[in-house]
C-alpha atoms as a PDB file:
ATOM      1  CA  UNK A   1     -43.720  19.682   9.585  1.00  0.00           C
ATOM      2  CA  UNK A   2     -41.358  20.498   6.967  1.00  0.00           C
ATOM      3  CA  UNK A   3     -38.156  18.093   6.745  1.00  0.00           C
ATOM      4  CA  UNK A   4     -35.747  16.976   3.806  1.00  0.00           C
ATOM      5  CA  UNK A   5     -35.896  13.764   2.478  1.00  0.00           C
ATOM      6  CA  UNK A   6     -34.272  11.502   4.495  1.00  0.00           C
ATOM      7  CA  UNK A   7     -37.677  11.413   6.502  1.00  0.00           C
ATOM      8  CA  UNK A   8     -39.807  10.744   3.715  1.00  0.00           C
ATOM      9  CA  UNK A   9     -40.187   7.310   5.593  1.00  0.00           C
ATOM     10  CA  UNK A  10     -43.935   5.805   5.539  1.00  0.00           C
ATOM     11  CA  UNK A  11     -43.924   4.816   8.975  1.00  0.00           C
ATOM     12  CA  UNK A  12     -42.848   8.353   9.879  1.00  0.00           C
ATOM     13  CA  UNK A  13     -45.460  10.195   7.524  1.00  0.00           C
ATOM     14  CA  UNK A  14     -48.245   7.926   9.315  1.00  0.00           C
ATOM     15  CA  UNK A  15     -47.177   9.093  12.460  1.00  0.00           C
ATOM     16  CA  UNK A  16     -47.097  12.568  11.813  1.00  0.00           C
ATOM     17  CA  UNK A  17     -50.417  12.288   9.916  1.00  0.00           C
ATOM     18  CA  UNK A  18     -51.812  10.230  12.654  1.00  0.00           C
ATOM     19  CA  UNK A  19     -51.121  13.111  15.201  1.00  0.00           C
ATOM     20  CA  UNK A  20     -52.679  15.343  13.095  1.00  0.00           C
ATOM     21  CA  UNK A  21     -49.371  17.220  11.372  1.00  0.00           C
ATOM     22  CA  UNK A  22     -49.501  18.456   7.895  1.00  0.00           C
ATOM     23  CA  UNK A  23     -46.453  16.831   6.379  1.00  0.00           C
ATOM     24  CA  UNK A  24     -44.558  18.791   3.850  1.00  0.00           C
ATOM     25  CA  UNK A  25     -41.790  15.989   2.995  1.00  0.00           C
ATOM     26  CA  UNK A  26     -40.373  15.413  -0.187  1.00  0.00           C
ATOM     27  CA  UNK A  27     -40.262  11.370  -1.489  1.00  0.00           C
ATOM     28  CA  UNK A  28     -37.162   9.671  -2.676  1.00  0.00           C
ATOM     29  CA  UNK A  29     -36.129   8.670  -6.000  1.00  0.00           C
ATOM     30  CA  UNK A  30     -35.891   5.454  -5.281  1.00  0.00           C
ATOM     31  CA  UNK A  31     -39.586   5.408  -3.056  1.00  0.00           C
ATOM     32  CA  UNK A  32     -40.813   7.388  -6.471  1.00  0.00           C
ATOM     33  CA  UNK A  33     -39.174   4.411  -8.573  1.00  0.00           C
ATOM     34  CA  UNK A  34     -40.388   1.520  -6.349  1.00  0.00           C
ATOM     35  CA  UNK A  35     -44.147   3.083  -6.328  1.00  0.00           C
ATOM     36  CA  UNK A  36     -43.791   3.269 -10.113  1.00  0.00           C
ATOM     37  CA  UNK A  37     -42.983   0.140 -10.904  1.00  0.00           C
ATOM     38  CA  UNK A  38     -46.069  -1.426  -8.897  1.00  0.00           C
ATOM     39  CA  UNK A  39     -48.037   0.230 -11.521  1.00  0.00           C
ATOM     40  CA  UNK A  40     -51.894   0.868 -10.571  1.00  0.00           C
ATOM     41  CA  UNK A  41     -50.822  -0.794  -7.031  1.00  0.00           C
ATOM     42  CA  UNK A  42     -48.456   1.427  -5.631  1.00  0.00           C
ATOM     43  CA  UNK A  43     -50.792   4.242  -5.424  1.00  0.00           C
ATOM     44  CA  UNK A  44     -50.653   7.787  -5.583  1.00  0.00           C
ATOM     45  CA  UNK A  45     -47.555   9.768  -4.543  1.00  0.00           C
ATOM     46  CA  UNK A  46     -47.529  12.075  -0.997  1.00  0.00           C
ATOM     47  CA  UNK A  47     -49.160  15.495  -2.110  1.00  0.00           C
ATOM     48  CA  UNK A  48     -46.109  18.353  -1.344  1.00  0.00           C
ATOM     49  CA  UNK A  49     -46.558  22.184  -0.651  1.00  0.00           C
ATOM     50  CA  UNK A  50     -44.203  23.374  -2.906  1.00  0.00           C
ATOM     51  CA  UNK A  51     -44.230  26.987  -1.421  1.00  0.00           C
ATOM     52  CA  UNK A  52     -44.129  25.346   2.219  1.00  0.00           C
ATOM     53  CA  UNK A  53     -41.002  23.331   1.311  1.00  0.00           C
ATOM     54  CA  UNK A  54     -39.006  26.125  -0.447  1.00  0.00           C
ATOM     55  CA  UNK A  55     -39.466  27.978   2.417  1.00  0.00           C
ATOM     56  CA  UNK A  56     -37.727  24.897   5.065  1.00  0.00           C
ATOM     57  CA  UNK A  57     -33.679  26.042   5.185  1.00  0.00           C
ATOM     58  CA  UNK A  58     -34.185  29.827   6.274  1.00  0.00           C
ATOM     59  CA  UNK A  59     -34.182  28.186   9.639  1.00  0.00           C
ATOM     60  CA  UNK A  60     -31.375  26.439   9.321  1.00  0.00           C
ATOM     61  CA  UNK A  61     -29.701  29.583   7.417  1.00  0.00           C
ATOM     62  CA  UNK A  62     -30.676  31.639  10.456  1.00  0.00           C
ATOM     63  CA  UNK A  63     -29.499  29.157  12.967  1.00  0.00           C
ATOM     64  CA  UNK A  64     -25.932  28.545  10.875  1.00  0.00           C
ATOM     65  CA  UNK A  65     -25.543  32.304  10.882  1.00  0.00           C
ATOM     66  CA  UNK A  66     -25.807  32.672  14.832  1.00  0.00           C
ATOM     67  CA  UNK A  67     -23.513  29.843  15.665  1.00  0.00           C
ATOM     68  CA  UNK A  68     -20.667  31.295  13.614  1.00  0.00           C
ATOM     69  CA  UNK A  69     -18.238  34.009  15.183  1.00  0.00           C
ATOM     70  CA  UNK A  70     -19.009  37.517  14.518  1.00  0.00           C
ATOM     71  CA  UNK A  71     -16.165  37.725  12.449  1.00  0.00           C
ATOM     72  CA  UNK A  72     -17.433  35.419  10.222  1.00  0.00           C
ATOM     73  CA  UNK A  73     -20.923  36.158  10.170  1.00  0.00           C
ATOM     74  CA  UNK A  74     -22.352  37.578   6.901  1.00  0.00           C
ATOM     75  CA  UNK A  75     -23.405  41.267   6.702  1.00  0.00           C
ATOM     76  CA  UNK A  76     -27.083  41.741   8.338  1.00  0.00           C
ATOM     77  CA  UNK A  77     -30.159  41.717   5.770  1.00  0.00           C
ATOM     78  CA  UNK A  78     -31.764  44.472   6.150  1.00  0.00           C
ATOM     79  CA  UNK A  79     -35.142  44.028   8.112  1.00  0.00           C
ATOM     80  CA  UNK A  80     -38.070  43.600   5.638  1.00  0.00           C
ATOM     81  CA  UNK A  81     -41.988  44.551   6.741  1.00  0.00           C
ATOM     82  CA  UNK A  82     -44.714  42.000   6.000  1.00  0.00           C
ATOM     83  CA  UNK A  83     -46.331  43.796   3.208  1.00  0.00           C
ATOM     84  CA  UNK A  84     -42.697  44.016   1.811  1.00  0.00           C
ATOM     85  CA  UNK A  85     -41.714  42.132  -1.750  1.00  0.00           C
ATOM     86  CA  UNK A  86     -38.792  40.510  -1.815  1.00  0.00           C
END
């Protein structure tokens, strides 16, 4: 599951993890700060798929860019095979 990080929660990570969902969740500053500042007792941060989570708003893009009117839609990107390069 890839989200932004407003549910970078640990209750919510546990319960995704507990289900068996790889979380791809970016942590706070202030969870970052907090964990810091316990020293060797705050343990180690979330691991994050960077190439998983740079990937997360083309849905959203796609989704924005449907809703609007066709007048206002952005020109069409042209349609890309899967051994294509961007």
């Amino acid at each position: 599951m890839i989200a932004d990080k407003a549910y970078s929660a640990c209750v919510i990570r546990r319960a995704l993890h507990a289900r068996g969902i790889k979380v791809v969740i970016p942590e706070k500053s202030d969870q970052i700060a907090a964990r810091k500042k316990r020293g060797r007792r705050g343990g180690r941060s979330p691991a994050l798929d960077t190439t998983a989570y740079t990937g997360r708003n083309v849905v959203g893009t796609l989704q924005a860019r449907h809703h609007l009117p066709r007048r206002h839609r952005p020109p069409r990107l042209p349609r890309m095979d899967i051994g294509d390069t961007l």
